[in-house]
N, C-alpha and C. Protein backbone atom coordinates (compact mmCIF):
# COMPACT_ATOMS: atom_id res chain seq x y z
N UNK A 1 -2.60 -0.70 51.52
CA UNK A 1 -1.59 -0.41 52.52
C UNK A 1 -1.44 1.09 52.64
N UNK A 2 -1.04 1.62 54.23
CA UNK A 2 -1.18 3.12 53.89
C UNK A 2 0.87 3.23 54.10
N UNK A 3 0.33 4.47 53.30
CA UNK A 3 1.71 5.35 53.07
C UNK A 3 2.15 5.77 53.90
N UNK A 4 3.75 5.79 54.22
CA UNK A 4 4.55 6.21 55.49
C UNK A 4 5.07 7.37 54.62
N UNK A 5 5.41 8.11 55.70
CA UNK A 5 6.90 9.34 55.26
C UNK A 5 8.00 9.21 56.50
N UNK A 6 8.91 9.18 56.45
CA UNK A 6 10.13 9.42 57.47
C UNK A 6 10.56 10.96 57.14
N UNK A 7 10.70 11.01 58.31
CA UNK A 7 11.63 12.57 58.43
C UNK A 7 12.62 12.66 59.00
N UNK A 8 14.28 13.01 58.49
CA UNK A 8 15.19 12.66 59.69
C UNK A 8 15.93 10.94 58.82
N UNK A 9 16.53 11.02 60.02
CA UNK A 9 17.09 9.05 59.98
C UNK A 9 16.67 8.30 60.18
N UNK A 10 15.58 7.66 59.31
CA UNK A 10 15.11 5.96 60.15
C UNK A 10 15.82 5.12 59.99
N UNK A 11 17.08 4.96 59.38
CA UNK A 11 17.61 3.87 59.43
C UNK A 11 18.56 4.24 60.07
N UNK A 12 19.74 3.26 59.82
CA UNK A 12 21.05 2.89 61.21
C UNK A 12 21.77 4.41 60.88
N UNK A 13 22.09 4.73 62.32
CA UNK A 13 23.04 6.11 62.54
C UNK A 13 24.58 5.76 61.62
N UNK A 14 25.26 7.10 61.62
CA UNK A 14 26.52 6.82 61.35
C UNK A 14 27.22 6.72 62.82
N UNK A 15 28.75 6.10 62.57
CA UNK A 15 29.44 5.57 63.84
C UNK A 15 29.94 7.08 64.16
N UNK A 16 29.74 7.12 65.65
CA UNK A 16 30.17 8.38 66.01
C UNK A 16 31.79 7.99 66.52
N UNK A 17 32.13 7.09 66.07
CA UNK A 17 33.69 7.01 66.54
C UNK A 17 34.36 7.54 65.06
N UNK A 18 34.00 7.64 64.37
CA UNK A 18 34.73 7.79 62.56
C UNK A 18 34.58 9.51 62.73
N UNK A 19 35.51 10.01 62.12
CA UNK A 19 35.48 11.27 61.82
C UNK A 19 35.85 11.40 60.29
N UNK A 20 35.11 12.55 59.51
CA UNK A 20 35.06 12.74 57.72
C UNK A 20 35.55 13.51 57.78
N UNK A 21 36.58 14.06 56.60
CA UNK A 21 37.03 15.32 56.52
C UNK A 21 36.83 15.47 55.05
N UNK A 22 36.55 16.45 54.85
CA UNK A 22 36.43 16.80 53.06
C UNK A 22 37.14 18.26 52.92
N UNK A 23 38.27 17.98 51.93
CA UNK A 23 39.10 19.54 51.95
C UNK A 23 38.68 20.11 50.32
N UNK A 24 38.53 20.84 50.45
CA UNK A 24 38.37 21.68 49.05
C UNK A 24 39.93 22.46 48.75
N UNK A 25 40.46 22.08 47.78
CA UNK A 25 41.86 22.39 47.42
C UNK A 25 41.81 22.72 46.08
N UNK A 26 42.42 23.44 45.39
CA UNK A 26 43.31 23.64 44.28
C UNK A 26 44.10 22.46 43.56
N UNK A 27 44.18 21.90 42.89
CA UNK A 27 45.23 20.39 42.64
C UNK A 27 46.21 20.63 42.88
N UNK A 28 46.95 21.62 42.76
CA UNK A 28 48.83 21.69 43.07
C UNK A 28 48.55 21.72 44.49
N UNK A 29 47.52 22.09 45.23
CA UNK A 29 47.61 21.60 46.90
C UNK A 29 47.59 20.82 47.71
N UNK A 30 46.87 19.74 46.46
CA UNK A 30 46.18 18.26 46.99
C UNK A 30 47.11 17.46 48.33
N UNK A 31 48.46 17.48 47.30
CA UNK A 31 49.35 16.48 47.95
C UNK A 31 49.59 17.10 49.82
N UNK A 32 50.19 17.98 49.02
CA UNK A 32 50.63 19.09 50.50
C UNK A 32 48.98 18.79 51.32
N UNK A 33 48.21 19.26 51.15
CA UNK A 33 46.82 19.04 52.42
C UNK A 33 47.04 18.02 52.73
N UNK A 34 46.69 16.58 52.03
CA UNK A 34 46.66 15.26 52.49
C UNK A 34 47.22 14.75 53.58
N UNK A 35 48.69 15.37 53.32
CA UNK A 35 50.28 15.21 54.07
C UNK A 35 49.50 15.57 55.39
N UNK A 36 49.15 16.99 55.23
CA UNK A 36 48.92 17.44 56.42
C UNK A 36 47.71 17.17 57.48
N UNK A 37 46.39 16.92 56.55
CA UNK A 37 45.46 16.08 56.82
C UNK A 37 45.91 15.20 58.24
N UNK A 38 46.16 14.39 57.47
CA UNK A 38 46.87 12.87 57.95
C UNK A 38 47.32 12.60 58.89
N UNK A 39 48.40 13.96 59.13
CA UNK A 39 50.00 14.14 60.01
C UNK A 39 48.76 14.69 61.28
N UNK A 40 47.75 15.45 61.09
CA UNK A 40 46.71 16.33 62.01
C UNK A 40 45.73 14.93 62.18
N UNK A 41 44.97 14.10 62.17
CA UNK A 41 44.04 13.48 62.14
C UNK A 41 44.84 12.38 63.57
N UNK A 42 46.18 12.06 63.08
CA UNK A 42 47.30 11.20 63.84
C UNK A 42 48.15 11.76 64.76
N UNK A 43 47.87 12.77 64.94
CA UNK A 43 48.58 13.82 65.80
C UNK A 43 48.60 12.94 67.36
N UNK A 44 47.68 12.74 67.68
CA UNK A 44 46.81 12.35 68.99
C UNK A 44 47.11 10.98 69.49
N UNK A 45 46.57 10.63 68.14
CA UNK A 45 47.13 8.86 68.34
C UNK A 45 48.16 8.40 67.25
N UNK A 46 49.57 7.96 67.60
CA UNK A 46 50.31 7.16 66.78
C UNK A 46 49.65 6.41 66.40
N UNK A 47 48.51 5.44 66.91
CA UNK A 47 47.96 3.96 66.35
C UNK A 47 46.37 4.76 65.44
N UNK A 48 46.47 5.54 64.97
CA UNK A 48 45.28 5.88 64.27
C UNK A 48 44.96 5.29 62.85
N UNK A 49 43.80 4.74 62.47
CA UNK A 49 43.69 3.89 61.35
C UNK A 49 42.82 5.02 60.26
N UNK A 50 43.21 5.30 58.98
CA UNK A 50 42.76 6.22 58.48
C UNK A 50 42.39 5.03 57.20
N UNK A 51 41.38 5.87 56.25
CA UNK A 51 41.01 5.10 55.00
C UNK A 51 40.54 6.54 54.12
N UNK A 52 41.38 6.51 53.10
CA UNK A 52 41.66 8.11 52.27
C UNK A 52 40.48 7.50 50.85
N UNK A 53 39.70 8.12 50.56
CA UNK A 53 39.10 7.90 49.10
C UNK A 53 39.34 8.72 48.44
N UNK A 54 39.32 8.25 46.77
CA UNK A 54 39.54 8.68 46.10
C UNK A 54 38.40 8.87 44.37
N UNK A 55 38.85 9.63 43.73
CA UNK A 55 37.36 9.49 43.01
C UNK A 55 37.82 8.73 41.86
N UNK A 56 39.16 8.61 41.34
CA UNK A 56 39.40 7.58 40.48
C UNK A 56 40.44 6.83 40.51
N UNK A 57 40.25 5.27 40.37
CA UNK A 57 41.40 4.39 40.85
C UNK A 57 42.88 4.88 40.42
N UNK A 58 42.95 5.40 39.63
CA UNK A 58 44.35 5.73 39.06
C UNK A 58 44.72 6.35 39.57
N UNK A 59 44.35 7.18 40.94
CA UNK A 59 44.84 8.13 41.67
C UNK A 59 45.17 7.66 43.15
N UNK A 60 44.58 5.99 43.37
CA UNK A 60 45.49 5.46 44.36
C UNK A 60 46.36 5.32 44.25
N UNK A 61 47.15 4.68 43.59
CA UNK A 61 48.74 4.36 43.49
C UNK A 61 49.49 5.73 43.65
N UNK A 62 48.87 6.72 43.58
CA UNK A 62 49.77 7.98 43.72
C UNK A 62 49.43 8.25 44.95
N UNK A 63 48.32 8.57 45.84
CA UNK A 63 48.23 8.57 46.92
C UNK A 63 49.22 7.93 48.10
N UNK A 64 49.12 6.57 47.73
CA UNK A 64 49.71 5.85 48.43
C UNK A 64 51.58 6.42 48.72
N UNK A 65 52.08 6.60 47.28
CA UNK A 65 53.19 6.85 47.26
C UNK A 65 53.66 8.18 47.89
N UNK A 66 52.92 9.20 47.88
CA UNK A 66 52.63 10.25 48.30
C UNK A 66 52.91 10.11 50.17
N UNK A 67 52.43 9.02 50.86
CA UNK A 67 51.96 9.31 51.91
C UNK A 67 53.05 8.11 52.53
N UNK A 68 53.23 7.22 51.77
CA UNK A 68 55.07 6.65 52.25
C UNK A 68 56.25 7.64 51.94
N UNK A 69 55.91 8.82 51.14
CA UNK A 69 57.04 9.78 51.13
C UNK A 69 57.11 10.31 52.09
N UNK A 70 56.00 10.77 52.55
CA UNK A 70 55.82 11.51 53.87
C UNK A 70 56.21 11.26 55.06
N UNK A 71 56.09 9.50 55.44
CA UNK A 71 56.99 8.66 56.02
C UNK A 71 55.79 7.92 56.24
N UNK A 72 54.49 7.46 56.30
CA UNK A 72 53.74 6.75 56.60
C UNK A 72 53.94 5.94 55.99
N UNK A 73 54.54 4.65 56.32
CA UNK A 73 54.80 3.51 55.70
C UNK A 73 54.06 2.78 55.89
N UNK A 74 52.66 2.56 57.01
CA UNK A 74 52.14 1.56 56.71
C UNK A 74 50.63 1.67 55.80
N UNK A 75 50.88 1.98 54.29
CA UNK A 75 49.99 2.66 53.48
C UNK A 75 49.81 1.74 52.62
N UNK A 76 48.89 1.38 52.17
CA UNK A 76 48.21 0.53 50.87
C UNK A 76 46.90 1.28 50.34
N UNK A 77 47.31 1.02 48.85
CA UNK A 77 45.81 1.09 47.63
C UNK A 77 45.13 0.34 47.21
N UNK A 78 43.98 0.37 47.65
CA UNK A 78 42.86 -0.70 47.49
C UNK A 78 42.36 0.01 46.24
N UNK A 79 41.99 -1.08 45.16
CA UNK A 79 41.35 -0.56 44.26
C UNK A 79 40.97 -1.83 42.92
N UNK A 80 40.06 -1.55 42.73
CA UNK A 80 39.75 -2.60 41.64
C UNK A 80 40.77 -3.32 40.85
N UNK A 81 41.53 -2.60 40.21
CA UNK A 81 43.04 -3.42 39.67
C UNK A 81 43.61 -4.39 39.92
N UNK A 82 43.27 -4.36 41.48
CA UNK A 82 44.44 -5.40 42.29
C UNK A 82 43.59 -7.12 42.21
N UNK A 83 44.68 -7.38 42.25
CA UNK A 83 44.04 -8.91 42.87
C UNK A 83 43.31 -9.28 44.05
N UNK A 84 42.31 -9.72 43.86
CA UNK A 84 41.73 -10.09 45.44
C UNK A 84 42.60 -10.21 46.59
N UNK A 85 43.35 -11.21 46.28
CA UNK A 85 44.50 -11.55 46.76
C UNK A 85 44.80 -10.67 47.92
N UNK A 86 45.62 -9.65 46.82
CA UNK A 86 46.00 -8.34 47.87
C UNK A 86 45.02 -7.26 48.11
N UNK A 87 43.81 -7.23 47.74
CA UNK A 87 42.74 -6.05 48.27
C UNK A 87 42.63 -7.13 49.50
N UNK A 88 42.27 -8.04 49.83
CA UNK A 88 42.01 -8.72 50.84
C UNK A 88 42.72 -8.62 52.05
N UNK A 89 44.12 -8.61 51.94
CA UNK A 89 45.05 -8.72 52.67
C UNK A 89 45.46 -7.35 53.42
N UNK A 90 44.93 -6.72 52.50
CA UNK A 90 45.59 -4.99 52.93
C UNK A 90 44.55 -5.02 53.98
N UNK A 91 42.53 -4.89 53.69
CA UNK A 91 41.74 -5.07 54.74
C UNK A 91 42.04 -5.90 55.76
N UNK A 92 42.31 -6.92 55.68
CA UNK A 92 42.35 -7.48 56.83
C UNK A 92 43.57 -6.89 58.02
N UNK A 93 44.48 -6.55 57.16
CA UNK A 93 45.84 -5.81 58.17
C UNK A 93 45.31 -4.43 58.36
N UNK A 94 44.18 -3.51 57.85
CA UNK A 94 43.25 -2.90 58.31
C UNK A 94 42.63 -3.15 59.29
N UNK A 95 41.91 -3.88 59.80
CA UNK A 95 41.19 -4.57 60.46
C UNK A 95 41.70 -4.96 61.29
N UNK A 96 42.75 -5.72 61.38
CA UNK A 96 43.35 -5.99 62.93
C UNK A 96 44.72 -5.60 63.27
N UNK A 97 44.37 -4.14 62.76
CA UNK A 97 45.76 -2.62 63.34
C UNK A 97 46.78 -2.93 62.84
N UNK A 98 47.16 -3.68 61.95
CA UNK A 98 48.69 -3.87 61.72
C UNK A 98 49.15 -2.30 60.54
N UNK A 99 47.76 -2.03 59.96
CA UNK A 99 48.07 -0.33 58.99
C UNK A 99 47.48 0.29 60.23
N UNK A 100 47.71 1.65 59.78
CA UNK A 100 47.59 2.98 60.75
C UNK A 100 48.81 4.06 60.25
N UNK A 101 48.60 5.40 60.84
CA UNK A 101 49.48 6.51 60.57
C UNK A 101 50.93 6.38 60.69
């Protein structure tokens, strides 16, 4: 069999409707950017659906709380811990708009 090379993307594009943001912060800034992140990303649209990662689960539950302080109440942490149950439930109210900014 002969040998291929790809150059570039041969496989599936990313969605050009999603926008990434990656902030490089200081930790005492984290919270404060996020806030602001968020408050800027939703500026445009009240109904904007955001999904925040994180690099270790123990730092969802603070996220989350973080960003209902802020007033975004419709916020959930998905993360291994949880019960299917509720990782399930949060996606799906993901999924058909009931979370957003």
């Amino acid at each position: 069999a002969a040998n291929s090379t790809a150059i570039g993307t041969s496989g599936p594009a990313a969605n050009t409707d999603i926008t990434q943001t990656v902030t490089v912060c200081e930790q005492h800034d984290k919270d404060r950017l996020l806030v602001q992140t968020v408050r800027d990303a939703c500026s445009a649209d009240p109904h904007c659906k955001l999904i925040v990662f994180v690099l270790y689960k123990r730092e969802a539950p603070h996220v989350e709380q973080v960003l209902r302080r802020a007033g975004h109440g419709q916020v959930e942490a998905l993360q291994g811990d949880k019960p299917q149950h509720e990782g399930t439930s949060g996606l799906d109210a993901f999924r058909n708009s009931r979370s957003g900014g």
